[in-house]
C-alpha atoms as a PDB file:
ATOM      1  CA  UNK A   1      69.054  -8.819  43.527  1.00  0.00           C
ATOM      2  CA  UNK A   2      67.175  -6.731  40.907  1.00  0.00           C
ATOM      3  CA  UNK A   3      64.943  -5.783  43.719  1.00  0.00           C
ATOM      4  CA  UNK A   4      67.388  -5.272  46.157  1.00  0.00           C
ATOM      5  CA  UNK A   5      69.220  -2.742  43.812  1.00  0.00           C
ATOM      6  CA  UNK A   6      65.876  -0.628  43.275  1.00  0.00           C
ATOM      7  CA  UNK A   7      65.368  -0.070  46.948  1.00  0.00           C
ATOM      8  CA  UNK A   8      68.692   0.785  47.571  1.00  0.00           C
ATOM      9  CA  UNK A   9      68.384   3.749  45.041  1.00  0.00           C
ATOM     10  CA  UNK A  10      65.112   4.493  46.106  1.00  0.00           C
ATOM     11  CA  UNK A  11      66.505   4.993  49.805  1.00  0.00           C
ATOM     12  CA  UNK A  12      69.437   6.842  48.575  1.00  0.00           C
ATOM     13  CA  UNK A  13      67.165   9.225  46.367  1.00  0.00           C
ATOM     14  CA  UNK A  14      65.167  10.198  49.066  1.00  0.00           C
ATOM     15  CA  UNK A  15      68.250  10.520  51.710  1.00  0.00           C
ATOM     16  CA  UNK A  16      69.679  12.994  48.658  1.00  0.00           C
ATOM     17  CA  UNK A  17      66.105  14.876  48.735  1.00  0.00           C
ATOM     18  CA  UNK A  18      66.068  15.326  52.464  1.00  0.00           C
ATOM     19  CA  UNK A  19      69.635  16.542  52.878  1.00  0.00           C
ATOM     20  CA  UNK A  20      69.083  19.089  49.909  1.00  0.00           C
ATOM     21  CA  UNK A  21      65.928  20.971  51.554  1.00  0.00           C
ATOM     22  CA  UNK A  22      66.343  24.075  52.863  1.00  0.00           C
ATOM     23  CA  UNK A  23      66.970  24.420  56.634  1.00  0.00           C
ATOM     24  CA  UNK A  24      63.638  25.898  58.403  1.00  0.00           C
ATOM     25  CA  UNK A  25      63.244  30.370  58.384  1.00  0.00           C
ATOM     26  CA  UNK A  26      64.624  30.854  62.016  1.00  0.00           C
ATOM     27  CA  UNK A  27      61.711  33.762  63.241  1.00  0.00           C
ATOM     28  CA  UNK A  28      62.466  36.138  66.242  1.00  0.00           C
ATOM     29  CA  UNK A  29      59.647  37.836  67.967  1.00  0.00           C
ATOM     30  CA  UNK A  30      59.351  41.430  68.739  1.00  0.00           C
ATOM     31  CA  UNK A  31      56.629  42.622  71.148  1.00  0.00           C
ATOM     32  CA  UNK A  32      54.950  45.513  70.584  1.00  0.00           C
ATOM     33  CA  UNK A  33      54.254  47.312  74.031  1.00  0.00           C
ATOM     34  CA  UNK A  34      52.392  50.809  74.364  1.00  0.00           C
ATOM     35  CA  UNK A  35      55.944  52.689  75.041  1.00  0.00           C
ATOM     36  CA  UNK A  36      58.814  50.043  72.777  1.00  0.00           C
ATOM     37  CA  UNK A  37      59.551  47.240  70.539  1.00  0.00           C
ATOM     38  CA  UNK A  38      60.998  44.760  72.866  1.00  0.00           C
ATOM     39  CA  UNK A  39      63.488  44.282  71.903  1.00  0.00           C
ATOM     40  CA  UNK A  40      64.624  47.154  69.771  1.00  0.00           C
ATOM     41  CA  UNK A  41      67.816  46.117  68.208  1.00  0.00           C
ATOM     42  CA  UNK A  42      67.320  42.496  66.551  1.00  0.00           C
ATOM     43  CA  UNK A  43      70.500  40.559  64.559  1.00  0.00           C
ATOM     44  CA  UNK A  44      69.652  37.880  62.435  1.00  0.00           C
ATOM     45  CA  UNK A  45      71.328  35.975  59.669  1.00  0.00           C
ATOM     46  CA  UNK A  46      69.842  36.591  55.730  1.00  0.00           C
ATOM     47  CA  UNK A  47      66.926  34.314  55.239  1.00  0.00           C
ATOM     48  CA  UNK A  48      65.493  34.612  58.930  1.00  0.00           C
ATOM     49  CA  UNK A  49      62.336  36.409  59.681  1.00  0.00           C
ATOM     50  CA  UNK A  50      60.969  38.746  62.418  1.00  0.00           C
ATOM     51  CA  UNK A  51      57.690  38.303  64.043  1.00  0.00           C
ATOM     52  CA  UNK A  52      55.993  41.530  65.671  1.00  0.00           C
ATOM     53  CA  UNK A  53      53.596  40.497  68.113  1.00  0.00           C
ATOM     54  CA  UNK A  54      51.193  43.263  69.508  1.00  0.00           C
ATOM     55  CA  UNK A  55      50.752  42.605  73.511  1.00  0.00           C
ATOM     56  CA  UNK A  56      49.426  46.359  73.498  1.00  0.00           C
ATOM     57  CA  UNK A  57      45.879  47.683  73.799  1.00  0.00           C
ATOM     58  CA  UNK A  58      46.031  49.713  70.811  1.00  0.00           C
ATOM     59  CA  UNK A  59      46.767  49.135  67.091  1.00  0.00           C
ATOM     60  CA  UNK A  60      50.683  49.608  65.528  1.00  0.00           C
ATOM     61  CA  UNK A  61      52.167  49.613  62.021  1.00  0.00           C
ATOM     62  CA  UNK A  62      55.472  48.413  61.179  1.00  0.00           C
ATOM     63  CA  UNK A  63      57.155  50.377  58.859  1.00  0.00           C
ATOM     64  CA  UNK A  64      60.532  50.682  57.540  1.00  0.00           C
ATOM     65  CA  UNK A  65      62.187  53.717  56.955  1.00  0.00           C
ATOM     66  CA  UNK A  66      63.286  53.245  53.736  1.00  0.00           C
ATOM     67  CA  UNK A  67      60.138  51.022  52.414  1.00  0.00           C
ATOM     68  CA  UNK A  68      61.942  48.161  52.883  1.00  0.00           C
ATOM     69  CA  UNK A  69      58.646  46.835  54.437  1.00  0.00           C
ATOM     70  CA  UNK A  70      55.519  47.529  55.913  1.00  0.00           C
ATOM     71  CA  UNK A  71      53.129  45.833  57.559  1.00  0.00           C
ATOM     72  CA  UNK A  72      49.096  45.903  57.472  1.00  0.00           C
ATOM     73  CA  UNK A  73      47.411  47.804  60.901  1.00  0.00           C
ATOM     74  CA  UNK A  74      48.005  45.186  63.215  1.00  0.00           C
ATOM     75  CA  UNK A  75      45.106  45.130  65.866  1.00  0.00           C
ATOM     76  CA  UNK A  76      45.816  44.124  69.936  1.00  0.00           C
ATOM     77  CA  UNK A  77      46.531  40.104  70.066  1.00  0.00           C
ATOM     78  CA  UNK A  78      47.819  39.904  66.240  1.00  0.00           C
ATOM     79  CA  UNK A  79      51.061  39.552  64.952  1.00  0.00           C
ATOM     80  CA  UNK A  80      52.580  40.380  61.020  1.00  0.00           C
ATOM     81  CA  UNK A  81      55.885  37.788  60.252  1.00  0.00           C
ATOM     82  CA  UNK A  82      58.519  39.259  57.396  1.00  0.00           C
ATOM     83  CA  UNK A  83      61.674  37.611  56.074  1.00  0.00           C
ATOM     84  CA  UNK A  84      64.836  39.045  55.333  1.00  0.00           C
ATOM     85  CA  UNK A  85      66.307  38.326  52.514  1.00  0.00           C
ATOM     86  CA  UNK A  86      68.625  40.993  51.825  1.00  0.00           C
ATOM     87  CA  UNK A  87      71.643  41.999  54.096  1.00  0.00           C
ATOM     88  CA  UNK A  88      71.550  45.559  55.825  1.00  0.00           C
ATOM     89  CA  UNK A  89      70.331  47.366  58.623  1.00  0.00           C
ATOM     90  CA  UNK A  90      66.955  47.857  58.905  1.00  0.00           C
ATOM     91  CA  UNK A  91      65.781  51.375  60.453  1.00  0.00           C
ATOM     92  CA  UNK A  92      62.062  51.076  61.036  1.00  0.00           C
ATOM     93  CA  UNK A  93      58.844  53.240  63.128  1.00  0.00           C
ATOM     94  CA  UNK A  94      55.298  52.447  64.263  1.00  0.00           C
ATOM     95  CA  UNK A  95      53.536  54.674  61.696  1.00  0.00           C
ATOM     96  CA  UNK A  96      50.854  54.977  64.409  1.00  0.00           C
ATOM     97  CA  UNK A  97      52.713  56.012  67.324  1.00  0.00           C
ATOM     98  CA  UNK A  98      55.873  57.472  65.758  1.00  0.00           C
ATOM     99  CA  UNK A  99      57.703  57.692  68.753  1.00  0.00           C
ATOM    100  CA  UNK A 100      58.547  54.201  68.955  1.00  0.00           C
ATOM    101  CA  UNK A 101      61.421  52.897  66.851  1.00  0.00           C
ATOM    102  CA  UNK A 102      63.876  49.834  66.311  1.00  0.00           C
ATOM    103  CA  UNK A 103      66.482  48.190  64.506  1.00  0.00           C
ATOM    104  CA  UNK A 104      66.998  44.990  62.465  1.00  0.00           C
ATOM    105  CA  UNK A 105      70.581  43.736  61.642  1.00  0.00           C
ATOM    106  CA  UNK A 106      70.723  41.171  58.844  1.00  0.00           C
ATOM    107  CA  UNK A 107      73.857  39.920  58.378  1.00  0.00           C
ATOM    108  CA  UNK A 108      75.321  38.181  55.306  1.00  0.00           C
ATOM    109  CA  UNK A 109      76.826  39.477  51.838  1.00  0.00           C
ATOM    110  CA  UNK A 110      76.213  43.176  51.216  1.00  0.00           C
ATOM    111  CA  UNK A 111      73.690  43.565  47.932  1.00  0.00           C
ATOM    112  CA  UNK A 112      76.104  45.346  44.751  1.00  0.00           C
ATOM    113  CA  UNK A 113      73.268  48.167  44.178  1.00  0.00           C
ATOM    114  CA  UNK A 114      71.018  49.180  47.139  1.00  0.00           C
ATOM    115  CA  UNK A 115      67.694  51.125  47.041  1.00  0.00           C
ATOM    116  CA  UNK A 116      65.712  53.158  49.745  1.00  0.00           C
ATOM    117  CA  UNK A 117      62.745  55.273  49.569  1.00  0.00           C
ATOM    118  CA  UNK A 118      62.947  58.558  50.955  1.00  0.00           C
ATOM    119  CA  UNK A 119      58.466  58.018  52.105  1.00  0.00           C
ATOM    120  CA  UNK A 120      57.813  54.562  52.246  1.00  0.00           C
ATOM    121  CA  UNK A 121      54.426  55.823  52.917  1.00  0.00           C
ATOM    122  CA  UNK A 122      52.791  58.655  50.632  1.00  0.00           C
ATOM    123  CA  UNK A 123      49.251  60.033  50.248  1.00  0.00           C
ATOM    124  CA  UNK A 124      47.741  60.038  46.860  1.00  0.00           C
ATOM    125  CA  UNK A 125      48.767  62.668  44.521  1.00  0.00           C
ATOM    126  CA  UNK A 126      52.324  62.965  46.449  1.00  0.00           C
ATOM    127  CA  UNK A 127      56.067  62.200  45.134  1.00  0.00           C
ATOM    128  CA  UNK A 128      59.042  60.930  46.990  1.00  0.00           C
ATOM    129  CA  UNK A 129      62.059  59.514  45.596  1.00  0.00           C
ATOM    130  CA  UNK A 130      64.530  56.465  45.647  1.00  0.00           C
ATOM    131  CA  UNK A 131      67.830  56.378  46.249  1.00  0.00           C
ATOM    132  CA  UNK A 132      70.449  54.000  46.793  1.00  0.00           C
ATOM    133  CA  UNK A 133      74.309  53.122  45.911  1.00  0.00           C
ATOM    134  CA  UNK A 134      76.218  50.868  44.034  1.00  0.00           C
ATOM    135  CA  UNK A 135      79.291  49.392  45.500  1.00  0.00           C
ATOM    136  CA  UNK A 136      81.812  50.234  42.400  1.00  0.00           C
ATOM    137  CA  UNK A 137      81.398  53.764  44.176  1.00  0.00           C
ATOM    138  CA  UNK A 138      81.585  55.104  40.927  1.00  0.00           C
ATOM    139  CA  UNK A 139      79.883  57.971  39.451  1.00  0.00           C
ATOM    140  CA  UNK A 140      78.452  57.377  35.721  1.00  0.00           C
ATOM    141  CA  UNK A 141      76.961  54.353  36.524  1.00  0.00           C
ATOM    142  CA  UNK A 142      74.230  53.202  34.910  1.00  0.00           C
ATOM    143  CA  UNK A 143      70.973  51.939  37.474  1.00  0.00           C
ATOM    144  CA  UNK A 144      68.109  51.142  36.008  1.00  0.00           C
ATOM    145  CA  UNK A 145      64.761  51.191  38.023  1.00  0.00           C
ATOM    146  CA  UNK A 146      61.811  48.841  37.748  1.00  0.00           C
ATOM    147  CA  UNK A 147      58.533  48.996  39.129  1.00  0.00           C
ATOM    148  CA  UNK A 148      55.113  46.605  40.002  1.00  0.00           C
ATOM    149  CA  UNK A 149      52.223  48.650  41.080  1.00  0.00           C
ATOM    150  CA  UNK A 150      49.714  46.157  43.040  1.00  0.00           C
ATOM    151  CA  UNK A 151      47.826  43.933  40.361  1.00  0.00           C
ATOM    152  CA  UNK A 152      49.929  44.101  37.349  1.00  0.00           C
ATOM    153  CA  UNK A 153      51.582  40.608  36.656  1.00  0.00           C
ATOM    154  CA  UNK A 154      55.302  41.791  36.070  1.00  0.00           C
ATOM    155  CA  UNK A 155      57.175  44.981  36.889  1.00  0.00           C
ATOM    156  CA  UNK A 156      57.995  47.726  33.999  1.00  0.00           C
ATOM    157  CA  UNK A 157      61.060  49.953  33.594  1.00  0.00           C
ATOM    158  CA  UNK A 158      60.242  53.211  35.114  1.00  0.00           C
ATOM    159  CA  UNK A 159      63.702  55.269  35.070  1.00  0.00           C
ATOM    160  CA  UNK A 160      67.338  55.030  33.486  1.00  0.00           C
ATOM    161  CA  UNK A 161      69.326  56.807  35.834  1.00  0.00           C
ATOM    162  CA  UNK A 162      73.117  57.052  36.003  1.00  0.00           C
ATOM    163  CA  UNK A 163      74.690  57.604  39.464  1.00  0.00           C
ATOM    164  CA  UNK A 164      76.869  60.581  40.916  1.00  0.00           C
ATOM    165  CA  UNK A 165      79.594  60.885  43.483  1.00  0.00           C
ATOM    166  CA  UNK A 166      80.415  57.780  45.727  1.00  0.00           C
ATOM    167  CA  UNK A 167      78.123  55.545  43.348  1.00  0.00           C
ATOM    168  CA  UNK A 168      74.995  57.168  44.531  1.00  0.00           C
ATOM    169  CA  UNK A 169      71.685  57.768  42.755  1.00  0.00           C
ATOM    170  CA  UNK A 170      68.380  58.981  42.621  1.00  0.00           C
ATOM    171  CA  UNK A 171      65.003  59.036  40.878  1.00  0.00           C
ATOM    172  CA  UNK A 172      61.597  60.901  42.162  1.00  0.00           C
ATOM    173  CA  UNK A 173      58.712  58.723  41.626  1.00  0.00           C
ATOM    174  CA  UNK A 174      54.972  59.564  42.057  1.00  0.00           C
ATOM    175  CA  UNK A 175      52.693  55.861  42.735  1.00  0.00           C
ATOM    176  CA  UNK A 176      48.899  55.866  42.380  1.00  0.00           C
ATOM    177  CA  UNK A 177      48.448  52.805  44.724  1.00  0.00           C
ATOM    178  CA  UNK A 178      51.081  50.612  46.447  1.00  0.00           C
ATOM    179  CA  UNK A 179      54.018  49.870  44.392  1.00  0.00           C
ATOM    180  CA  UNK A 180      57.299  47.717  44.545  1.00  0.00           C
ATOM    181  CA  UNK A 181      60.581  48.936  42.823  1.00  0.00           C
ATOM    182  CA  UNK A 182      64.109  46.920  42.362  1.00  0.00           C
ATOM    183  CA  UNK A 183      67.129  48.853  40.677  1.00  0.00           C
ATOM    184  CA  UNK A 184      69.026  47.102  38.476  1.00  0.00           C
ATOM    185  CA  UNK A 185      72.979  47.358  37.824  1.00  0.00           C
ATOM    186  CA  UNK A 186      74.932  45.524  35.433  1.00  0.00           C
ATOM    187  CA  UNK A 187      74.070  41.707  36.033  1.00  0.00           C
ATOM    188  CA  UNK A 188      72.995  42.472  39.987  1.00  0.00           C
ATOM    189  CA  UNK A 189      69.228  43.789  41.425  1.00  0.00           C
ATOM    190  CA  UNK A 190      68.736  45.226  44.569  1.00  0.00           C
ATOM    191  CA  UNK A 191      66.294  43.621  47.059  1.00  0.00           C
ATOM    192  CA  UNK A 192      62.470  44.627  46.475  1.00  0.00           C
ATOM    193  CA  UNK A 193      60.834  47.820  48.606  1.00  0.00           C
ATOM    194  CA  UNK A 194      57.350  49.096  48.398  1.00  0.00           C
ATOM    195  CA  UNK A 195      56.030  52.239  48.500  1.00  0.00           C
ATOM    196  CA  UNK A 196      52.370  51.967  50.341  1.00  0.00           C
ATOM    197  CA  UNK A 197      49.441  54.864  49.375  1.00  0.00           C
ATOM    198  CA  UNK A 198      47.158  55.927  51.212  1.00  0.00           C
ATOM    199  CA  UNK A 199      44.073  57.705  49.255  1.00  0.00           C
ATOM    200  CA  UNK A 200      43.649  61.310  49.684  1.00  0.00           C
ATOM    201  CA  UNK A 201      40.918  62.069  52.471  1.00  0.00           C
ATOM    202  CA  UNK A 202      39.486  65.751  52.594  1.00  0.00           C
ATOM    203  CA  UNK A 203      37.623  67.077  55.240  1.00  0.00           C
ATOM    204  CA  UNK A 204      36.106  70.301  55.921  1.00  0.00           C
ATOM    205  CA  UNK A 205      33.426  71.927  58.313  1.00  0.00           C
ATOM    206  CA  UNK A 206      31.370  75.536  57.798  1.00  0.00           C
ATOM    207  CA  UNK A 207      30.942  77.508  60.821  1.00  0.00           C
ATOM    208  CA  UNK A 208      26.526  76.100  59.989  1.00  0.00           C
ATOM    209  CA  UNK A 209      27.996  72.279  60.596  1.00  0.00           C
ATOM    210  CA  UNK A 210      28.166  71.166  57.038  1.00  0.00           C
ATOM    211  CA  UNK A 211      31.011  68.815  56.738  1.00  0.00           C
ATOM    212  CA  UNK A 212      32.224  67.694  53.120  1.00  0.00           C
ATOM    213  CA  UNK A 213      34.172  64.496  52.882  1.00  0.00           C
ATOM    214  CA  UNK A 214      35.548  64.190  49.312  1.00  0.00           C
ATOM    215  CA  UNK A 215      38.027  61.006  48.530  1.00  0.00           C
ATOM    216  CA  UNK A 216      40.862  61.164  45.709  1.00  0.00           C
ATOM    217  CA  UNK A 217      42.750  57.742  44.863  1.00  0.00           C
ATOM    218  CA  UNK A 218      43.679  56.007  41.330  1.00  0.00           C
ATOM    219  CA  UNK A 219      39.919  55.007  41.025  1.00  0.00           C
ATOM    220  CA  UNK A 220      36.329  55.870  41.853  1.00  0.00           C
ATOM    221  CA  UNK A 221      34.974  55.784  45.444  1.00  0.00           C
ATOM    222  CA  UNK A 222      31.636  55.826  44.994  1.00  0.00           C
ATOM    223  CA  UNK A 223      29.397  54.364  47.429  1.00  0.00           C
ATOM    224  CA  UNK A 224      32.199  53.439  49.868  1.00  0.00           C
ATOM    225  CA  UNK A 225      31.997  54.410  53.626  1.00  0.00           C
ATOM    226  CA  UNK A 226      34.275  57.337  55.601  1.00  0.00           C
ATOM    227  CA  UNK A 227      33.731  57.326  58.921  1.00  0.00           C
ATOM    228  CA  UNK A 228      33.847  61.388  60.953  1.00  0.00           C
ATOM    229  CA  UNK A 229      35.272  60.334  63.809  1.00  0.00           C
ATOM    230  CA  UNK A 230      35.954  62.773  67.111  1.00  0.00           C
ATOM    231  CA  UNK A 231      38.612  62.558  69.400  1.00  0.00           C
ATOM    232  CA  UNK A 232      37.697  61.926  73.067  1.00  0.00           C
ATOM    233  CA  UNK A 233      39.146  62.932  76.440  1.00  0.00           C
ATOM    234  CA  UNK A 234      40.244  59.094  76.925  1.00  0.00           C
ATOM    235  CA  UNK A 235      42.615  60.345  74.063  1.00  0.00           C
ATOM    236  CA  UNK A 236      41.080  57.756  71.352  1.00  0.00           C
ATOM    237  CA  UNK A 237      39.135  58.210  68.104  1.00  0.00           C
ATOM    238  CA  UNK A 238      35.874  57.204  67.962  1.00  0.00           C
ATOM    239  CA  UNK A 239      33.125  57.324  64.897  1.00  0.00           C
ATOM    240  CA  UNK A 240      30.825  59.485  65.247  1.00  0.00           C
ATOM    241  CA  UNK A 241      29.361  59.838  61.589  1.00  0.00           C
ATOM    242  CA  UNK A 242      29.009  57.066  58.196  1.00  0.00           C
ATOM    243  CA  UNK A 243      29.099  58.992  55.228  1.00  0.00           C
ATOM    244  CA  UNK A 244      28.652  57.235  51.945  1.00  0.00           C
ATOM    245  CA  UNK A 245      30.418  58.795  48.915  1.00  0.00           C
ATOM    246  CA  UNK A 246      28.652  59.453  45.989  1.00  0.00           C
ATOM    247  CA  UNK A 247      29.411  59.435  42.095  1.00  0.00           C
ATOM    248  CA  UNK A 248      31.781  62.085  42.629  1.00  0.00           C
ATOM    249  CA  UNK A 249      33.564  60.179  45.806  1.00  0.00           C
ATOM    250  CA  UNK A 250      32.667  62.914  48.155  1.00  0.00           C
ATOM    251  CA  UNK A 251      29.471  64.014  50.350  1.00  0.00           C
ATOM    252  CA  UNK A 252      28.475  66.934  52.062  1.00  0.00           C
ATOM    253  CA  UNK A 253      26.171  66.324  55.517  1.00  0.00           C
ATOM    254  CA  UNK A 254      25.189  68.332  58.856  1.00  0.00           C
ATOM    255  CA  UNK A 255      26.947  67.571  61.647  1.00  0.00           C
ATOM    256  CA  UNK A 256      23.803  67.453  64.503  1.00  0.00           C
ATOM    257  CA  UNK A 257      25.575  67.644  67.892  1.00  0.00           C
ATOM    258  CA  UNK A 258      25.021  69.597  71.282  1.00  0.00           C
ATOM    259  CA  UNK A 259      26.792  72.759  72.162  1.00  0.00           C
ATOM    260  CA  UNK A 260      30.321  72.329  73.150  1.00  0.00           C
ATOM    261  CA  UNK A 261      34.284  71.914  70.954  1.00  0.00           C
ATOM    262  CA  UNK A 262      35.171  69.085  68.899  1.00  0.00           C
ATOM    263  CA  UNK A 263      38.362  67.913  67.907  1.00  0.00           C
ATOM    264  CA  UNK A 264      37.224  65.893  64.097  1.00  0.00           C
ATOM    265  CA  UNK A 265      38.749  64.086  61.145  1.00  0.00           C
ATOM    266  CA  UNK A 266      37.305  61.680  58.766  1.00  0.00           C
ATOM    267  CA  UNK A 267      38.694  58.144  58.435  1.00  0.00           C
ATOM    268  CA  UNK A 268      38.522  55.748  55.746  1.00  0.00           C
ATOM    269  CA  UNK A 269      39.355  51.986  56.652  1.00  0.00           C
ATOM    270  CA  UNK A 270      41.810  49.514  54.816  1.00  0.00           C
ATOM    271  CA  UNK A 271      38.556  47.555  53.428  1.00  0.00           C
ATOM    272  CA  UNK A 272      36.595  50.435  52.663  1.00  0.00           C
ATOM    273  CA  UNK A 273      39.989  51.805  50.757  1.00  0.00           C
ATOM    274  CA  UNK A 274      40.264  48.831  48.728  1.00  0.00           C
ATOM    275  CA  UNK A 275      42.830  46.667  47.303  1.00  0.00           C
ATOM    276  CA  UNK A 276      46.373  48.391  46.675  1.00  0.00           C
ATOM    277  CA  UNK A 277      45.375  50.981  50.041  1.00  0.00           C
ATOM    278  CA  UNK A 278      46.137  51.368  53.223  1.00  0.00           C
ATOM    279  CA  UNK A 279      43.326  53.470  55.168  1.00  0.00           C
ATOM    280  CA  UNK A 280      42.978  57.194  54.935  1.00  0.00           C
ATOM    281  CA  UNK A 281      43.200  59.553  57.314  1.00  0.00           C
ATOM    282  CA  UNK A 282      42.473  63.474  56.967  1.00  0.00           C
ATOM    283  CA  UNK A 283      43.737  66.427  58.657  1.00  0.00           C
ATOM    284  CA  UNK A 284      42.582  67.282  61.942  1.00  0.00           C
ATOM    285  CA  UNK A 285      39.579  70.131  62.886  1.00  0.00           C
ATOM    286  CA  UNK A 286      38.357  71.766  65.867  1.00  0.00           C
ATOM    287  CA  UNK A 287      34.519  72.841  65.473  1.00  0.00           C
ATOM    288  CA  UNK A 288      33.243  75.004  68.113  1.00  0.00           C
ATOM    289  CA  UNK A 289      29.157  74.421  67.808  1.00  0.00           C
ATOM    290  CA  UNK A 290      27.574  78.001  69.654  1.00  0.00           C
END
C-alpha cells in the first residue's frame, strides 16, 4: 500500500507539472520580398512571436519605428524571430529599403506607462528622445527612465521626468553604443526598447584621389577594416578598397582607378564594428577622375 501511495503522488506531481507549463510561443511568418512584407498587417495575441523570413535577393533590416525592436542585417535565405510581449501596435520599416513598411497588432492588456523612441536608430555622437504616456492621462506625473547600454549587467536611472498634458512625457537621450530603456511609473514599467548605434563613418576625397576614412564610436578603431565601396550600374555596392584604421581610427590612401565618374562611400561591417554596433555607413560622393 505504502508503495502504491508513492506512485500515485508521483503520477499526480508530474500530471500537476505538465498542466502548469506554459503553452508553446505561437510564431507567424512574414516574407520579406524585394517590393513588401507579406503580409503587412499581422494580429497576434501577447506572448506570440513574428518570424521575418527573407525570400529576396538582397539584404533587409527590421526595424521598428519606435525602437521597439530591431533586427541584425538579415542576408537572402535567413530569417530573425521576435516575441511580443507587450500589447500595442507595432509600426515598423526595412532600414535598408525604406520604402517597405508593415504593421504588427498585439492584442492583450494595454501597458499603464508606454515608451517610444523618436530614432530607434542613431549614428554616434547623435541625440533623439523618448516619449511615451501614462494611462492616468494626467499631467505631473512622475516617470522615471532607466537605461542598459550593451555589456553592463543591470540598467541605471538615467532621467526623472514628470509628464505634461494627456499624461505624456519626454526625455532626449544621447547613447554611445546600443542601449535599452524602460520607464517606470508608480508600481508599473513599460515594455523594454532599444536604441541601436551605428559608429560614425567619415569619408572624403581631394580632387588628387586621396580619400580619408576616419571612424568615431565609444572606443578605439584601430586596426579594424572599412571597406570604399562604389556603386555600380546593376544598382549594388560593391568594395572596391580595404582600408585599415590606424591609432587614430582613420587612414588616408590614393584612390588608383581609370578615367571615368564614381559614385563612393565607405562601409564598415557589423563584425568589423564590434560588439554593441550595427555597421557604418558614410555619406555618399561622386569623384570625377580627369
Amino acid at each position: 500500500m505504502r508503495s502504491f501511495v508513492l506512485i500515485a503522488v508521483g503520477a499526480l506531481a508530474l500530471a500537476l507539472a505538465g498542466a502548469s507549463r506554459p503553452a508553446a510561443t505561437v510564431t507567424k511568418t512574414v516574407k520579406i520580398t524585394a517590393t513588401a512584407f507579406k503580409p503587412a498587417t499581422v494580429t497576434i495575441a501577447t506572448g506570440s512571436a513574428i518570424k521575418w523570413s527573407n525570400t529576396d535577393t538582397k539584404a533587409h533590416q527590421v526595424v521598428a519605428n519606435s525602437g521597439a525592436f530591431a533586427s541584425p542585417t538579415i542576408r537572402a535565405g535567413r530569417a530573425w524571430t521576435h516575441t511580443f510581449s507587450t500589447a500595442g501596435t507595432y509600426k515598423y520599416h526595412d532600414a535598408l529599403h525604406p520604402a517597405l513598411t508593415g504593421k504588427v497588432v498585439v492584442t492583450g492588456p494595454p501597458p499603464a506607462v508606454t515608451i517610444a523612441a523618436t530614432l530607434p536608430i542613431i549614428v554616434y555622437g547623435e541625440s533623439t528622445n523618448l516619449s511615451g504616456q501614462v494611462t492616468s492621462n494626467q499631467a505631473g506625473e512622475t516617470v522615471t527612465v532607466y537605461a542598459q547600454p550593451y555589456g553592463n549587467p543591470s540598467a541605471m536611472l538615467v532621467a526623472t521626468v514628470l509628464t505634461g498634458p494627456n499624461g505624456v512625457w519626454t526625455t532626449g537621450i544621447k547613447p554611445y553604443w546600443l542601449t535599452t530603456y524602460t520607464a517606470h511609473w508608480k508600481n508599473t514599467v513599460s515594455g523594454n526598447i532599444g536604441v541601436s548605434v551605428r559608429p560614425n563613418v567619415l569619408f572624403s576625397v581631394t580632387r588628387r584621389g586621396y580619400a580619408t576614412v576616419k571612424v568615431k564610436a565609444a572606443r578605439s578603431m584601430a586596426g579594424h577594416k572599412v571597406y570604399i565601396q562604389r556603386f555600380t550600374r546593376f544598382h549594388e555596392w560593391v568594395k572596391f578598397r580595404k582600408v585599415i584604421l590606424n591609432a587614430k581610427s582613420s587612414k588616408r590612401v590614393r584612390l588608383r582607378v581609370r578615367r571615368g565618374r564614381y559614385t563612393l562611400r565607405a562601409y564598415m561591417t557589423v563584425n568589423q564594428a564590434g560588439a554593441g554596433y550595427l555597421d557604418g555607413i558614410s555619406r555618399t560622393l561622386v569623384y570625377r577622375k580627369r
